[in-house]
PDB file of N, CA and C in Angstrom:
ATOM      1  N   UNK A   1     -47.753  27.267  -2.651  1.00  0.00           N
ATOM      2  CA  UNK A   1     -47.923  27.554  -1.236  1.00  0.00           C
ATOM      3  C   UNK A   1     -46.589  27.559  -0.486  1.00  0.00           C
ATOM      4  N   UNK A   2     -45.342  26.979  -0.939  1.00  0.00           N
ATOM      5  CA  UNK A   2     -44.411  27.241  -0.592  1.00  0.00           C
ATOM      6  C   UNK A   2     -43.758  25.710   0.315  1.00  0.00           C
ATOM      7  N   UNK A   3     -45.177  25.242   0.663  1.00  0.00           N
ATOM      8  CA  UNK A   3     -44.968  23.899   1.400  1.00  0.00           C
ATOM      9  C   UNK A   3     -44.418  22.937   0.688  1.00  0.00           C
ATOM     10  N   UNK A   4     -43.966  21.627   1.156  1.00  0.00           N
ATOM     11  CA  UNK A   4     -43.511  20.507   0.181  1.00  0.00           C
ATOM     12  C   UNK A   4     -45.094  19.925  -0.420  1.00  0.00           C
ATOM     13  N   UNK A   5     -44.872  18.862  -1.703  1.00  0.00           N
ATOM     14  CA  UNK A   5     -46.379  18.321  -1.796  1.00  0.00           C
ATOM     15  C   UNK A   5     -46.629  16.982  -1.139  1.00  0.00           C
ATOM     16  N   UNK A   6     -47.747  17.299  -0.541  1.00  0.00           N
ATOM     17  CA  UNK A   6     -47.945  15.651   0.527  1.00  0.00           C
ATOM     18  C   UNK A   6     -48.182  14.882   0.009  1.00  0.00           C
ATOM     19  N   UNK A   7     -48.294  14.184  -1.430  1.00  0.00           N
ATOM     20  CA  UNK A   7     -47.799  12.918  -1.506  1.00  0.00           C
ATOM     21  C   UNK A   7     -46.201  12.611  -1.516  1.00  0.00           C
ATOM     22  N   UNK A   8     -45.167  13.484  -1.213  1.00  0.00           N
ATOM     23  CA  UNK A   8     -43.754  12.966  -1.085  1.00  0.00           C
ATOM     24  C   UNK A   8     -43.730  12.430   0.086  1.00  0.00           C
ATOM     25  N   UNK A   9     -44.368  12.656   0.973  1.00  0.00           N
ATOM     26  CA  UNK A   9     -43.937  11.950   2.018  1.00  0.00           C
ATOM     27  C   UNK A   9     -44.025   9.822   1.699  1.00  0.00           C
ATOM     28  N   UNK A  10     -45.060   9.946   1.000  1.00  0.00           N
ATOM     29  CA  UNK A  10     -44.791   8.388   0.415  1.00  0.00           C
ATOM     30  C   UNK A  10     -43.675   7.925   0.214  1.00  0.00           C
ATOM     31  N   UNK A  11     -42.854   8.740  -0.854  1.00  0.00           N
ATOM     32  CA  UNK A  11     -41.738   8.457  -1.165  1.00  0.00           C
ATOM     33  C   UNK A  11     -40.192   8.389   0.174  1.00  0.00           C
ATOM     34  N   UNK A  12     -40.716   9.216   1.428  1.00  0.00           N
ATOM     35  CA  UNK A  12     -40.168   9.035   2.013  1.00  0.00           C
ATOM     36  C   UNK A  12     -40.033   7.761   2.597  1.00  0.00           C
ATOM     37  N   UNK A  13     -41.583   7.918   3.144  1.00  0.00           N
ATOM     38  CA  UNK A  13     -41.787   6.351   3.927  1.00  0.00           C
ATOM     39  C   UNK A  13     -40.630   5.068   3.120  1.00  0.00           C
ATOM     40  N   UNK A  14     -40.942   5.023   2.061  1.00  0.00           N
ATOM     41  CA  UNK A  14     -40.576   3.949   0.964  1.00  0.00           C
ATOM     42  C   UNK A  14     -39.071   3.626   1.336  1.00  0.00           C
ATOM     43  N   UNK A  15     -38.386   5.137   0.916  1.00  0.00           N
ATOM     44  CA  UNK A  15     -36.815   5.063   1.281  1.00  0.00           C
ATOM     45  C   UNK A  15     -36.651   4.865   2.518  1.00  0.00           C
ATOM     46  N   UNK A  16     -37.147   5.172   3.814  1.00  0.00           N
ATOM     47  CA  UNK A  16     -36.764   5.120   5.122  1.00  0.00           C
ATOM     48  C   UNK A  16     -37.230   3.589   5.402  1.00  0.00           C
ATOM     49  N   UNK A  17     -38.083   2.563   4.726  1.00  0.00           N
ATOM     50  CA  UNK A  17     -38.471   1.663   4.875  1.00  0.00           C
ATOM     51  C   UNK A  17     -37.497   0.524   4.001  1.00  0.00           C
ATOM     52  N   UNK A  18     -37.203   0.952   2.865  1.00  0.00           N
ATOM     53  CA  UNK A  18     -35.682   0.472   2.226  1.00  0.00           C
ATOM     54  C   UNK A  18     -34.756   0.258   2.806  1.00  0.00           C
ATOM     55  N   UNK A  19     -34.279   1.404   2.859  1.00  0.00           N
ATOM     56  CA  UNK A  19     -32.822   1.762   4.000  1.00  0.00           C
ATOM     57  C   UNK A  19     -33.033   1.258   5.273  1.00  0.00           C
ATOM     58  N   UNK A  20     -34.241   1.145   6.047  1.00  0.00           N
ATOM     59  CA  UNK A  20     -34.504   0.266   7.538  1.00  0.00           C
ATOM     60  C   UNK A  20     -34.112  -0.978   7.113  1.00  0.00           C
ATOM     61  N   UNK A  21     -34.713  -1.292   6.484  1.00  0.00           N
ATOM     62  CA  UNK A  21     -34.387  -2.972   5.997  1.00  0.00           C
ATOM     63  C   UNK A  21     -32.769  -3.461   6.168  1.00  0.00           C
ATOM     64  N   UNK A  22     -32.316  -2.650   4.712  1.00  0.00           N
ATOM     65  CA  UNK A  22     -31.076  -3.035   4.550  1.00  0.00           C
ATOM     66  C   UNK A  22     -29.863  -2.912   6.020  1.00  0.00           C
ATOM     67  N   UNK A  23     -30.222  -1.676   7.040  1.00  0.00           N
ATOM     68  CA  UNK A  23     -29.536  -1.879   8.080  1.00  0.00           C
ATOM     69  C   UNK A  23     -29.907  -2.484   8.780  1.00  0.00           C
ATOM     70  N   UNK A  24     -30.780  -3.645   8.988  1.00  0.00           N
ATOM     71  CA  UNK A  24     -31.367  -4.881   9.428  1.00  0.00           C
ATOM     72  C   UNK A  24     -30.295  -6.285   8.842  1.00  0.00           C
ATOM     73  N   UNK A  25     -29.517  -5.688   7.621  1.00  0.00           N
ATOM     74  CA  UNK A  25     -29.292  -6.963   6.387  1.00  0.00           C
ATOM     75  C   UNK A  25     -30.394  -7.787   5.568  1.00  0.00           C
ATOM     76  N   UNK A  26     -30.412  -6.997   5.372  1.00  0.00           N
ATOM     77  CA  UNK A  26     -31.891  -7.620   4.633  1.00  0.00           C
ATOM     78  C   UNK A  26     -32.337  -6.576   3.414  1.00  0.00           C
ATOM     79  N   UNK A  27     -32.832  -7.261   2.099  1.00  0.00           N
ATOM     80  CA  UNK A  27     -32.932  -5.801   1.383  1.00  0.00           C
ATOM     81  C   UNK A  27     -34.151  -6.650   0.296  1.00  0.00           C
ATOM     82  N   UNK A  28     -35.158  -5.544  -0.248  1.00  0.00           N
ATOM     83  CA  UNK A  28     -35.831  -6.010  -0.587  1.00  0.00           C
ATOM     84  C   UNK A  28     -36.004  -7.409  -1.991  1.00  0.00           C
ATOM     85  N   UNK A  29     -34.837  -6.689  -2.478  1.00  0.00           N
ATOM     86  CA  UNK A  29     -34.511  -7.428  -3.867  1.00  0.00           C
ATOM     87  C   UNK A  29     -34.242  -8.769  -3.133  1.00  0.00           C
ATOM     88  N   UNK A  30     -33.946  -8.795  -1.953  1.00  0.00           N
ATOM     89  CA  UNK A  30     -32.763 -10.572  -1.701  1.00  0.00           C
ATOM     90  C   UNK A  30     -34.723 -11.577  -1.478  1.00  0.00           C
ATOM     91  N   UNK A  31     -35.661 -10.485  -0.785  1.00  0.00           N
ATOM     92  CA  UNK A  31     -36.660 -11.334  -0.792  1.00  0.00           C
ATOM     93  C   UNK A  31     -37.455 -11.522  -1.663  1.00  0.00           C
ATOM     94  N   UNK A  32     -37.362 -10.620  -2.764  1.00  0.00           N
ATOM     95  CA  UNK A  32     -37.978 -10.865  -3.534  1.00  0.00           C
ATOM     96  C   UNK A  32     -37.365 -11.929  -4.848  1.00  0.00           C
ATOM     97  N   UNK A  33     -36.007 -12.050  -4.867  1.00  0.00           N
ATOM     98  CA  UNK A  33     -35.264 -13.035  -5.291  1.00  0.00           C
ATOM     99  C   UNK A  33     -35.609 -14.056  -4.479  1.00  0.00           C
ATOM    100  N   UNK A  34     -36.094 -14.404  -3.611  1.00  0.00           N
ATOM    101  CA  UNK A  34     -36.235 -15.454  -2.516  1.00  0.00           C
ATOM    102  C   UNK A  34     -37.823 -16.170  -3.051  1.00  0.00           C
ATOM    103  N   UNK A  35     -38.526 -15.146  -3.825  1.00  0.00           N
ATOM    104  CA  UNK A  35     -40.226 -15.769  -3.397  1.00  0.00           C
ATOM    105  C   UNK A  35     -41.192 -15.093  -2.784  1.00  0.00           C
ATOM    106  N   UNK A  36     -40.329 -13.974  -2.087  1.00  0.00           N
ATOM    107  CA  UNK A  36     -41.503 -13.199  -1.211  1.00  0.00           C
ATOM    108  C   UNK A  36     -41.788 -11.678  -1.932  1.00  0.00           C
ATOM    109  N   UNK A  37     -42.975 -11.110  -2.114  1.00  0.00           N
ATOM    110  CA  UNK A  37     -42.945  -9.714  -2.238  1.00  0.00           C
ATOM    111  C   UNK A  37     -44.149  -9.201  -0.737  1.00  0.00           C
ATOM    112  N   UNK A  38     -44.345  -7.702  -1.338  1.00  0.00           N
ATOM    113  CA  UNK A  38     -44.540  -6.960  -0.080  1.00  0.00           C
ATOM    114  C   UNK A  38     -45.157  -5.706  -0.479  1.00  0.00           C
ATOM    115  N   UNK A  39     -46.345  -6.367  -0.859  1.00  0.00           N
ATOM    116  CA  UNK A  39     -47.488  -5.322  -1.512  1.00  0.00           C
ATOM    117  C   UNK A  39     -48.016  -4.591   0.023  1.00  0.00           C
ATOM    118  N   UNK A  40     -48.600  -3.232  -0.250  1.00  0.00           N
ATOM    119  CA  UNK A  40     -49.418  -2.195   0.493  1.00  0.00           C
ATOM    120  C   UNK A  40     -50.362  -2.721   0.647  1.00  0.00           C
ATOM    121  N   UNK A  41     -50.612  -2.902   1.972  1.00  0.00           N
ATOM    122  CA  UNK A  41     -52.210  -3.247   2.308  1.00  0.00           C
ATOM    123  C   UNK A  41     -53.000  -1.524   2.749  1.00  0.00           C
ATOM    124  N   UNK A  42     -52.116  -0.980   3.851  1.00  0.00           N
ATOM    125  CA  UNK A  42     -53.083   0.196   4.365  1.00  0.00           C
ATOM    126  C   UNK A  42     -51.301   1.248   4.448  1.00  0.00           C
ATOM    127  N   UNK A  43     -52.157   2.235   3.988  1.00  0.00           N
ATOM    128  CA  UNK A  43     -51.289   3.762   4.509  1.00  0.00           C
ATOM    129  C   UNK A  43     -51.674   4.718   4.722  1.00  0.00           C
ATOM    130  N   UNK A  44     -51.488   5.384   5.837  1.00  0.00           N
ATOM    131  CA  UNK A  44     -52.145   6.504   6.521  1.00  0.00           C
ATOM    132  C   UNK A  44     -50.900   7.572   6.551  1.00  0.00           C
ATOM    133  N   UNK A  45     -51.165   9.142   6.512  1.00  0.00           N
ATOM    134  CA  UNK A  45     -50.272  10.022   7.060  1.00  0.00           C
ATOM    135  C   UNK A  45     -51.024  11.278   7.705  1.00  0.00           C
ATOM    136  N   UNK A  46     -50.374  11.940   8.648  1.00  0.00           N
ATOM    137  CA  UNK A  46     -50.728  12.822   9.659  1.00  0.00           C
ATOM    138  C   UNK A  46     -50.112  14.061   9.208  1.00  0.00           C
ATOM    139  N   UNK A  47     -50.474  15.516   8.883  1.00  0.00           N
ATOM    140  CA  UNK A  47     -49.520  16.524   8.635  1.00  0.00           C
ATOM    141  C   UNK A  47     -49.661  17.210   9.677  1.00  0.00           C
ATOM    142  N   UNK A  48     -48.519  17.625  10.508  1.00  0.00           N
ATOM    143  CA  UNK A  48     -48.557  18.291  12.068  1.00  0.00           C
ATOM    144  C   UNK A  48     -48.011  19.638  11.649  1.00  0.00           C
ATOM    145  N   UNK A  49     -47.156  19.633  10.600  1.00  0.00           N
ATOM    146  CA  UNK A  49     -46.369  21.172  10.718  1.00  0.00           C
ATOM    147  C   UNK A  49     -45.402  21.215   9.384  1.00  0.00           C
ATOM    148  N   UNK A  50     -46.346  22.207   9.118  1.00  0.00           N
ATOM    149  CA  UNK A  50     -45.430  22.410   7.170  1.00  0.00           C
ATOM    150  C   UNK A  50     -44.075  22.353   6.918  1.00  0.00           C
ATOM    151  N   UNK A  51     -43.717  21.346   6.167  1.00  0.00           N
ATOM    152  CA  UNK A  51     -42.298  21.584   5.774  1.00  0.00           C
ATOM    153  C   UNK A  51     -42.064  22.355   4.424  1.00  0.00           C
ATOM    154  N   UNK A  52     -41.037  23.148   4.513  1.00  0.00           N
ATOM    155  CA  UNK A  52     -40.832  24.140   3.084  1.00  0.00           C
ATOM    156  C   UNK A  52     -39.659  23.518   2.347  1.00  0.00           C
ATOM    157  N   UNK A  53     -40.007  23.939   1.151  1.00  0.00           N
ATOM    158  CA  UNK A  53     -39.125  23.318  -0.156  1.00  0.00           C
ATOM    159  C   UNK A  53     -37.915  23.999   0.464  1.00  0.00           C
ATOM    160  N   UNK A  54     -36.789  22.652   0.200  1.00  0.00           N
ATOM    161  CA  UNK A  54     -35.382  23.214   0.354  1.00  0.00           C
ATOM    162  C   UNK A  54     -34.806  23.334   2.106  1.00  0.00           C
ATOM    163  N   UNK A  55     -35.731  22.623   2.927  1.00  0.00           N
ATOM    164  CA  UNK A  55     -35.842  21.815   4.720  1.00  0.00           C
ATOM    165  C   UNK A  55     -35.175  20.478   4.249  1.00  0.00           C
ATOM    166  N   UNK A  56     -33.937  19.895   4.521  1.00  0.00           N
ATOM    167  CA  UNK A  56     -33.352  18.794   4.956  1.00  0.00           C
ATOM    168  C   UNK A  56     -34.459  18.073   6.127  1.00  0.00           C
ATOM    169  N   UNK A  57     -34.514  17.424   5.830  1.00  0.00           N
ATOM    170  CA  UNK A  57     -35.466  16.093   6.725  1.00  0.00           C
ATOM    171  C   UNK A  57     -34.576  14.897   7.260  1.00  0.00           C
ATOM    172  N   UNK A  58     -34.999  14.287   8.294  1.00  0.00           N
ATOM    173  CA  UNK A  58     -34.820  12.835   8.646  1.00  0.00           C
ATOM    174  C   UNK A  58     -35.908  12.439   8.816  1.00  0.00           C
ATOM    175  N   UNK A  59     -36.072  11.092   8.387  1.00  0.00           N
ATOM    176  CA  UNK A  59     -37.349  10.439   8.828  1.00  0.00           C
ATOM    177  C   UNK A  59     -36.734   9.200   9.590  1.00  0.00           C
ATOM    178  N   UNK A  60     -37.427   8.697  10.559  1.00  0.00           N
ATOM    179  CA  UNK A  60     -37.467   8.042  11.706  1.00  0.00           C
ATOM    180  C   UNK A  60     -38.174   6.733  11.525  1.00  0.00           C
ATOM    181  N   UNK A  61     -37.940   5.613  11.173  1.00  0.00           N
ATOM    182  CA  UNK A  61     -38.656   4.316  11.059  1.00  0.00           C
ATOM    183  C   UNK A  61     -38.934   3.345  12.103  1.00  0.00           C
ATOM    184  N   UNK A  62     -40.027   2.895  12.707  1.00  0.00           N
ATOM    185  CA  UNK A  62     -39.910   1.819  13.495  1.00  0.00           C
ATOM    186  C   UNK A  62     -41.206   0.747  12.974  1.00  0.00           C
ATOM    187  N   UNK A  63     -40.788  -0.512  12.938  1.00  0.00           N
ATOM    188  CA  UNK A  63     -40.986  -2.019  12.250  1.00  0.00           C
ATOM    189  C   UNK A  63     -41.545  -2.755  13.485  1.00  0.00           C
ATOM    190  N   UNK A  64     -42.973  -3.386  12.914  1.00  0.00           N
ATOM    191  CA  UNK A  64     -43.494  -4.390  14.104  1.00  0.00           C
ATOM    192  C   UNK A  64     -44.411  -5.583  13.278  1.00  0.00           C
ATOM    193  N   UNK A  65     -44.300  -6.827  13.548  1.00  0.00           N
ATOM    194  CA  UNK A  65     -44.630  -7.709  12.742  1.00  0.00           C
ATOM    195  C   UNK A  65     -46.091  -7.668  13.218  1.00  0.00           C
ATOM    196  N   UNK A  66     -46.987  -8.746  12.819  1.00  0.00           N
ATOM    197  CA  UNK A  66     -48.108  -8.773  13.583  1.00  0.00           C
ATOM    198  C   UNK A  66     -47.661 -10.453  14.303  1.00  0.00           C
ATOM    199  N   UNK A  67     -48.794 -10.641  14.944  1.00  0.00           N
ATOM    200  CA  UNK A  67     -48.726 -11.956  16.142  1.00  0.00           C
ATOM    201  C   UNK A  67     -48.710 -13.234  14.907  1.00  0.00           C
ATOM    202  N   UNK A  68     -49.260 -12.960  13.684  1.00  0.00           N
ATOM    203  CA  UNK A  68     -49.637 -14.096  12.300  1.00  0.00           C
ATOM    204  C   UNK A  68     -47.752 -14.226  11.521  1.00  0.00           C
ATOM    205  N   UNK A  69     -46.772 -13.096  12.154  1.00  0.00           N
ATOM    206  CA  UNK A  69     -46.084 -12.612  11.163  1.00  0.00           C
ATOM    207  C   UNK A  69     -46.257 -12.700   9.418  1.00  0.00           C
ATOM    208  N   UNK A  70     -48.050 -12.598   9.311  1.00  0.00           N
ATOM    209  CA  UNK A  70     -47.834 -12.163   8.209  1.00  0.00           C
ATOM    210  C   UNK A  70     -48.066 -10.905   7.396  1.00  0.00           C
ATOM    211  N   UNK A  71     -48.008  -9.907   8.897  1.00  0.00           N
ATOM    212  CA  UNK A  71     -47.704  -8.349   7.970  1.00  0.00           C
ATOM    213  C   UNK A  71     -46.988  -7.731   9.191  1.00  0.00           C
ATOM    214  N   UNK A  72     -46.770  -6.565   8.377  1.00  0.00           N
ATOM    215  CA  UNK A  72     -45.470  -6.210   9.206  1.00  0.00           C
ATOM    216  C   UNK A  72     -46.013  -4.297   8.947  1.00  0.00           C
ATOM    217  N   UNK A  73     -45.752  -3.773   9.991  1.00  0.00           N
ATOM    218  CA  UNK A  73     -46.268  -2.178   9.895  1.00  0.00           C
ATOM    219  C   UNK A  73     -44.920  -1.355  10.028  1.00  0.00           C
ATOM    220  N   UNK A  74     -45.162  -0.556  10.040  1.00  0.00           N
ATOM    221  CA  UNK A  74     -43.640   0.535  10.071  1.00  0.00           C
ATOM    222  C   UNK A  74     -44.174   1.957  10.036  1.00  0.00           C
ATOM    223  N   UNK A  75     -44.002   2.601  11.197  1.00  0.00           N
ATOM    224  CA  UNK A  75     -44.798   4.014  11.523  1.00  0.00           C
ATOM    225  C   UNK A  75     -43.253   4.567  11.301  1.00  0.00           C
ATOM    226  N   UNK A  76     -43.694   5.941  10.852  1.00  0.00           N
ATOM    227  CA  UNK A  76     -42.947   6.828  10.427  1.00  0.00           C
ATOM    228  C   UNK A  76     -42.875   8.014  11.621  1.00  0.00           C
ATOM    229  N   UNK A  77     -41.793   8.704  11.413  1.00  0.00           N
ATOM    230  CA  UNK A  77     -41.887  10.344  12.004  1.00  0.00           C
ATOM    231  C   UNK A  77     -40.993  10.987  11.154  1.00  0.00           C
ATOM    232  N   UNK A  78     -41.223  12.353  10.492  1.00  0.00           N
ATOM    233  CA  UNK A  78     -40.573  13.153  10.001  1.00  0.00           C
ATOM    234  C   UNK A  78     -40.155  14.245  10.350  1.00  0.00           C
ATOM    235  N   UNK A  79     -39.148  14.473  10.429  1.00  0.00           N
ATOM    236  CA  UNK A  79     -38.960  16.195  10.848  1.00  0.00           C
ATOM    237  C   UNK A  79     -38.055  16.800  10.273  1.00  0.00           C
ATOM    238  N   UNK A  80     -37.512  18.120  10.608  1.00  0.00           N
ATOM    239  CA  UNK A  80     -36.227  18.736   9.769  1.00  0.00           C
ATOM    240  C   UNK A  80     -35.184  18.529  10.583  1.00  0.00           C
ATOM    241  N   UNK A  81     -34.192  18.535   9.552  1.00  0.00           N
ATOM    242  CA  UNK A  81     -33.252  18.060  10.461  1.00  0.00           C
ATOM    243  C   UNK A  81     -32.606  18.392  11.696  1.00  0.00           C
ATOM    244  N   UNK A  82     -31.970  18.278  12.300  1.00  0.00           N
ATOM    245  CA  UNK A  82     -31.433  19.125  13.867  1.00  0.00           C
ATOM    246  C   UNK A  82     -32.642  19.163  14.389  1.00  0.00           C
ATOM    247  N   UNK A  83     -34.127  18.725  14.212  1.00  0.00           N
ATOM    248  CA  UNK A  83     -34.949  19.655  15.243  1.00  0.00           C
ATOM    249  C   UNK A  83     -35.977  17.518  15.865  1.00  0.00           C
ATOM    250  N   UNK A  84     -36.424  18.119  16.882  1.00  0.00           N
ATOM    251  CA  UNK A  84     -37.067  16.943  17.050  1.00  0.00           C
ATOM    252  C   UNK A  84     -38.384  17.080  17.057  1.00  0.00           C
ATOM    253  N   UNK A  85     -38.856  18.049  16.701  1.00  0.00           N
ATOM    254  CA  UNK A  85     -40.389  18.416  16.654  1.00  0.00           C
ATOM    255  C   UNK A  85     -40.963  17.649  15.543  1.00  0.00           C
ATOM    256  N   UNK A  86     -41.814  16.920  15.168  1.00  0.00           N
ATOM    257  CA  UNK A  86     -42.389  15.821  14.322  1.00  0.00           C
ATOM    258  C   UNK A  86     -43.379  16.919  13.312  1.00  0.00           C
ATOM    259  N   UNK A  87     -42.924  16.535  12.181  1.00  0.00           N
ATOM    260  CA  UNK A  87     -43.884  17.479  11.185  1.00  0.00           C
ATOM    261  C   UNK A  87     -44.789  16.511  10.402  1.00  0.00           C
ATOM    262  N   UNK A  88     -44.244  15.332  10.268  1.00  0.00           N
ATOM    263  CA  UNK A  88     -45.188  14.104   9.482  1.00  0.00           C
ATOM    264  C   UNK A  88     -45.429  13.343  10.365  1.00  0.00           C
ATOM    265  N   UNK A  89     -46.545  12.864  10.622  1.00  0.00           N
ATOM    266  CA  UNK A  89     -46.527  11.285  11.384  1.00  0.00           C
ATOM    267  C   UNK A  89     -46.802  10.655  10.206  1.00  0.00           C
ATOM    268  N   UNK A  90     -46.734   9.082  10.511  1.00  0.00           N
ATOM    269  CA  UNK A  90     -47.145   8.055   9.335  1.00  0.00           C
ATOM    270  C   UNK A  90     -47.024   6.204   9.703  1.00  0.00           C
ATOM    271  N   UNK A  91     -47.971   5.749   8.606  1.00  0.00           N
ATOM    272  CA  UNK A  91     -47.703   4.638   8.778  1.00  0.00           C
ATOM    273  C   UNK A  91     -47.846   3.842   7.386  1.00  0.00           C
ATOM    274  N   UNK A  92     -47.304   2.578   6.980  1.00  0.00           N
ATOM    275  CA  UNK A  92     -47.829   1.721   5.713  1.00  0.00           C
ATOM    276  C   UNK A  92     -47.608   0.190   6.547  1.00  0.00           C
ATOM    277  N   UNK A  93     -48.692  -0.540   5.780  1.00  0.00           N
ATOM    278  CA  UNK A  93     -48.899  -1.843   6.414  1.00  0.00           C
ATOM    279  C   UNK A  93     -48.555  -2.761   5.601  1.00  0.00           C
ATOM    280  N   UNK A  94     -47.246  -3.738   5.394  1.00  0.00           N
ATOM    281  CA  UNK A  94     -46.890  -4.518   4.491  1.00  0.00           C
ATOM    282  C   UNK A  94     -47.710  -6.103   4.743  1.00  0.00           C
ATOM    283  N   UNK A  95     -48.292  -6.617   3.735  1.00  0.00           N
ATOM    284  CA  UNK A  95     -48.369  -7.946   3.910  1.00  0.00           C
ATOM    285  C   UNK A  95     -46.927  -8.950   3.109  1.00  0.00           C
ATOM    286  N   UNK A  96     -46.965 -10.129   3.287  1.00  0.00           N
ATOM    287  CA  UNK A  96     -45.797 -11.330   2.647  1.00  0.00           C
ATOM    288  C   UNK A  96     -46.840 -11.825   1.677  1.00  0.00           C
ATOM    289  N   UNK A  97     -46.412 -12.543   0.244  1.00  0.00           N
ATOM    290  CA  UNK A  97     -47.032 -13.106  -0.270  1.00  0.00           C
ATOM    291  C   UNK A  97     -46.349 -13.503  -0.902  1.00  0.00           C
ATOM    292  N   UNK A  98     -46.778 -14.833  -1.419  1.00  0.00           N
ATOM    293  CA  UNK A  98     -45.706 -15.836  -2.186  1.00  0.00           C
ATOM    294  C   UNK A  98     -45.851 -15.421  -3.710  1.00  0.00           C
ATOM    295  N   UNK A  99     -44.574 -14.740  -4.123  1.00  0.00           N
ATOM    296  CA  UNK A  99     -44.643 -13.780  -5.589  1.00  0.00           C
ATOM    297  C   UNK A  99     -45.346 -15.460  -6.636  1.00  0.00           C
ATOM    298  N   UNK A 100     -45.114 -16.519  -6.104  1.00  0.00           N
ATOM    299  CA  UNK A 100     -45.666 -17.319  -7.155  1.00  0.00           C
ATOM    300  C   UNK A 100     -46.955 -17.757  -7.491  1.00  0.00           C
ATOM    301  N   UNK A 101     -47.594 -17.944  -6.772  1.00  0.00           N
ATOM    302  CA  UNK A 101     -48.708 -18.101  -6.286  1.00  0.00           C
ATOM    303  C   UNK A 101     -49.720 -16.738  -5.829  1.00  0.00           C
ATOM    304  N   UNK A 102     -49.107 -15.987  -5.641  1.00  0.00           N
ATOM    305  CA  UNK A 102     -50.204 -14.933  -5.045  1.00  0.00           C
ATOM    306  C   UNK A 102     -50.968 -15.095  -3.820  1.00  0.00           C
ATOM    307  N   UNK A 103     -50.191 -15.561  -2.513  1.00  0.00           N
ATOM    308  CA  UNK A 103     -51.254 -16.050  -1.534  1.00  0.00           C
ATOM    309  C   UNK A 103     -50.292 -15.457  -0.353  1.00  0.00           C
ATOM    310  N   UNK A 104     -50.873 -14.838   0.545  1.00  0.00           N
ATOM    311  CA  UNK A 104     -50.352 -14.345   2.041  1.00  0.00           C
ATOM    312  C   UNK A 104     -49.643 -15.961   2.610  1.00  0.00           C
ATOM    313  N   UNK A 105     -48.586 -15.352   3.051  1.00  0.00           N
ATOM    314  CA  UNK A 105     -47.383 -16.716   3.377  1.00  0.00           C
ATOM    315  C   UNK A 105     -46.801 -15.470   4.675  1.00  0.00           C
ATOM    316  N   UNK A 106     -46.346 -16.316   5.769  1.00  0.00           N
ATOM    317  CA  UNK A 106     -45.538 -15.761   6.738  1.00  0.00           C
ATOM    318  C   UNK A 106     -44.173 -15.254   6.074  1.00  0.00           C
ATOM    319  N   UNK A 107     -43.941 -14.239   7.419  1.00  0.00           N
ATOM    320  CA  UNK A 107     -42.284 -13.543   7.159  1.00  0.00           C
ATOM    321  C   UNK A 107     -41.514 -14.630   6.862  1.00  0.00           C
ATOM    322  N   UNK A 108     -40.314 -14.204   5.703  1.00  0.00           N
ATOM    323  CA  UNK A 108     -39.610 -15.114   6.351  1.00  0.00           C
ATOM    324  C   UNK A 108     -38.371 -15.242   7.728  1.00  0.00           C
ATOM    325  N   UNK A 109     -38.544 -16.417   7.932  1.00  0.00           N
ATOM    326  CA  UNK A 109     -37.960 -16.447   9.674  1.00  0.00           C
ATOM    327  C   UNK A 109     -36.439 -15.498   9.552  1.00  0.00           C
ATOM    328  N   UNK A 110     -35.336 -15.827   8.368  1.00  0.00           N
ATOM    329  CA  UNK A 110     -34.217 -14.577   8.698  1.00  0.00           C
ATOM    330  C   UNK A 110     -34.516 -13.174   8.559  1.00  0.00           C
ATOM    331  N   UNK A 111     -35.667 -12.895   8.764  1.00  0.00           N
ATOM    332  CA  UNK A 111     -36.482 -11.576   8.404  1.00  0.00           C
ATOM    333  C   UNK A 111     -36.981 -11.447   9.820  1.00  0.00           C
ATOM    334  N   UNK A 112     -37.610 -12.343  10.387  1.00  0.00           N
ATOM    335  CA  UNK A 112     -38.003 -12.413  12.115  1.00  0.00           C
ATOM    336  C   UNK A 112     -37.614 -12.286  12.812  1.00  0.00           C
ATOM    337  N   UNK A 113     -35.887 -12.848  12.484  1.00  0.00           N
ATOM    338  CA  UNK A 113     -34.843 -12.703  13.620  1.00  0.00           C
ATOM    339  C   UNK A 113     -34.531 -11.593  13.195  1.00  0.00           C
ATOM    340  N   UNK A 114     -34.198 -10.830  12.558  1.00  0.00           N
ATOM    341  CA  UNK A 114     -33.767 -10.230  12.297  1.00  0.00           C
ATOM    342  C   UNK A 114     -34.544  -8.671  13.037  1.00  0.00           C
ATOM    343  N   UNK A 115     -36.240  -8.594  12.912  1.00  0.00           N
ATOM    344  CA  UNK A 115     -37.127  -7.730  13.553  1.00  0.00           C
ATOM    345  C   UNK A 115     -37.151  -7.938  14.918  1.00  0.00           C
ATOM    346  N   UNK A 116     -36.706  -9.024  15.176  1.00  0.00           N
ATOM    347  CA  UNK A 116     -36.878  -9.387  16.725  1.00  0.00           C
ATOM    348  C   UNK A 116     -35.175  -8.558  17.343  1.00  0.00           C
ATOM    349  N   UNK A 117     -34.400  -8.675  16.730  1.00  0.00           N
ATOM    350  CA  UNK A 117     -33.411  -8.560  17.608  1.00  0.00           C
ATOM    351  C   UNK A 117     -33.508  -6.948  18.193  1.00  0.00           C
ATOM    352  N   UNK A 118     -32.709  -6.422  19.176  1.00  0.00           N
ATOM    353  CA  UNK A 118     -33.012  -5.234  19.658  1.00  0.00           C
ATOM    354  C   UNK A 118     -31.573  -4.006  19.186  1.00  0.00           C
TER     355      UNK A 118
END
């Protein structure tokens, strides 16, 4: 069809949710070296306007804990590049869980400050 295939946009989310992190200071390996991982609870995506194989993209990340801080959401926007017209919307819903145990555990707090700051 000429379009990209819509499960890449997953893969976007993933990297734009990586790379958010790390320009936070923070990267997934340091929490998961720490005790914490950060399994998928819910992911949703919106297709507004076809992107074609061989369209440069940016995707757009923004991070919000919940009131429990123990999940954390991150809605997406995609578009091509130079343009601001949104071709993907999106979202994935991270929970915390203690990689040892297997049990929902809060953010951790240099992870809080870190979402909190502006």
């Amino acid at each position: 069809m000429g379009v990209v295939y819509h499960a890449h946009c997953i893969d976007w989310f993933e990297a734009a949710r990586t790379e958010g992190l790390r320009t936070l200071g923070r990267t997934y390996r340091e929490m998961q070296d720490g005790g914490t991982s950060m399994p998928v609870l819910d992911l949703g995506a919106s297709y507004l306007r076809p992107l074609y194989y061989d369209d440069l993209i940016e995707v757009d990340v923004m991070w919000t804990l919940n009131d429990s801080r123990t999940r954390i959401r991150f809605d997406y926007r995609v578009r091509r590049s130079g343009d601001e017209t949104i071709c993907i919307g999106g979202h994935v819903t991270l929970c915390f869980v203690d990689a040892g145990r297997g049990r929902p555990v809060r953010a951790p707090q240099e992870l809080v400050d870190l979402v909190a700051t502006p």
